[in-house]
Protein backbone atom coordinates (compact mmCIF):
# COMPACT_ATOMS: atom_id res chain seq x y z
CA UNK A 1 0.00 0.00 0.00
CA UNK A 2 2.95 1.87 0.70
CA UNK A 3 4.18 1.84 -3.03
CA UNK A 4 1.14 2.78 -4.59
CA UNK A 5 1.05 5.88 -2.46
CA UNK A 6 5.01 6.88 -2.96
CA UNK A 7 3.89 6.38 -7.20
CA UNK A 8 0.63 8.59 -6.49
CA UNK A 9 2.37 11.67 -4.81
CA UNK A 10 5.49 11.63 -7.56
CA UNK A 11 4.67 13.25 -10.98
CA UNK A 12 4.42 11.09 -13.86
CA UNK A 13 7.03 10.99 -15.95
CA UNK A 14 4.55 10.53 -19.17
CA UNK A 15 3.10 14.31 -17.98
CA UNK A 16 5.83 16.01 -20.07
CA UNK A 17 5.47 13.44 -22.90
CA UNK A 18 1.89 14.67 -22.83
CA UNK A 19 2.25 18.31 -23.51
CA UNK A 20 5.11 17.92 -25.97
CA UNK A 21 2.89 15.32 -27.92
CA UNK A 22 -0.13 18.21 -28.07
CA UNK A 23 2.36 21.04 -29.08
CA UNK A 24 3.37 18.68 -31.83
CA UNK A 25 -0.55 17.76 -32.71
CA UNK A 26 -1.51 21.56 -32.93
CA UNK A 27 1.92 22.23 -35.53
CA UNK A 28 0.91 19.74 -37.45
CA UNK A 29 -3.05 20.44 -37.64
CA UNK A 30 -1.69 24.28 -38.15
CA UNK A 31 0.42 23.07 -41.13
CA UNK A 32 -2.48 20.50 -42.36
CA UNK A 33 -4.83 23.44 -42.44
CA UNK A 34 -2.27 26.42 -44.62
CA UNK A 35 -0.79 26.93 -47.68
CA UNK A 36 3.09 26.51 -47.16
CA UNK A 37 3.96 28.98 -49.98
CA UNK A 38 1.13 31.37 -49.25
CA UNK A 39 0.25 30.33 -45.36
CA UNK A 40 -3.52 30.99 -46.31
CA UNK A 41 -6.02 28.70 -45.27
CA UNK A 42 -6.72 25.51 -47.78
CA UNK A 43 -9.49 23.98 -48.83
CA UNK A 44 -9.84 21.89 -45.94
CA UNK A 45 -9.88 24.78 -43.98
CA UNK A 46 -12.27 26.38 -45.48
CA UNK A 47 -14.74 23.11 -45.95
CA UNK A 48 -14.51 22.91 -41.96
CA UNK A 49 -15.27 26.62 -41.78
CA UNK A 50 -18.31 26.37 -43.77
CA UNK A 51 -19.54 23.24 -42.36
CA UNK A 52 -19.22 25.27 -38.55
CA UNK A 53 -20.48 28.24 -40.07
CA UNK A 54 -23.60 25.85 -42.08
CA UNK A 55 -24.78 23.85 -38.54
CA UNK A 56 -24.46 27.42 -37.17
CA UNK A 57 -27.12 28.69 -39.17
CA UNK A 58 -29.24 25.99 -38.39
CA UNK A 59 -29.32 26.63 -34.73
């Protein structure tokens, strides 16, 4: 019983693994989403925008 609370009261060491692996998801959604000679917004993009924008509408 011991153990389990000395594991529970240190931080995991996954934690940091965490936030460096959503930094890296959000770059690459960010570079999924723009032009890389323009950085504009791609099709994609803009066919998620106007989905959003359509269900929106229909609130």
């Amino acid at each position: 019983m011991q153990a389990v609370a000395t594991q529970l009261s240190f931080p995991r060491p996954q934690a940091g693994l965490d936030q460096q692996l959503k930094q890296a998801n959000f770059k690459l959604d960010r570079l999924a989403r723009l032009d890389g000679l323009t950085q504009l917004a791609n099709r994609g993009n803009f066919h998620e925008f106007w989905w959003r924008e359509w269900r929106r509408m229909h609130r």
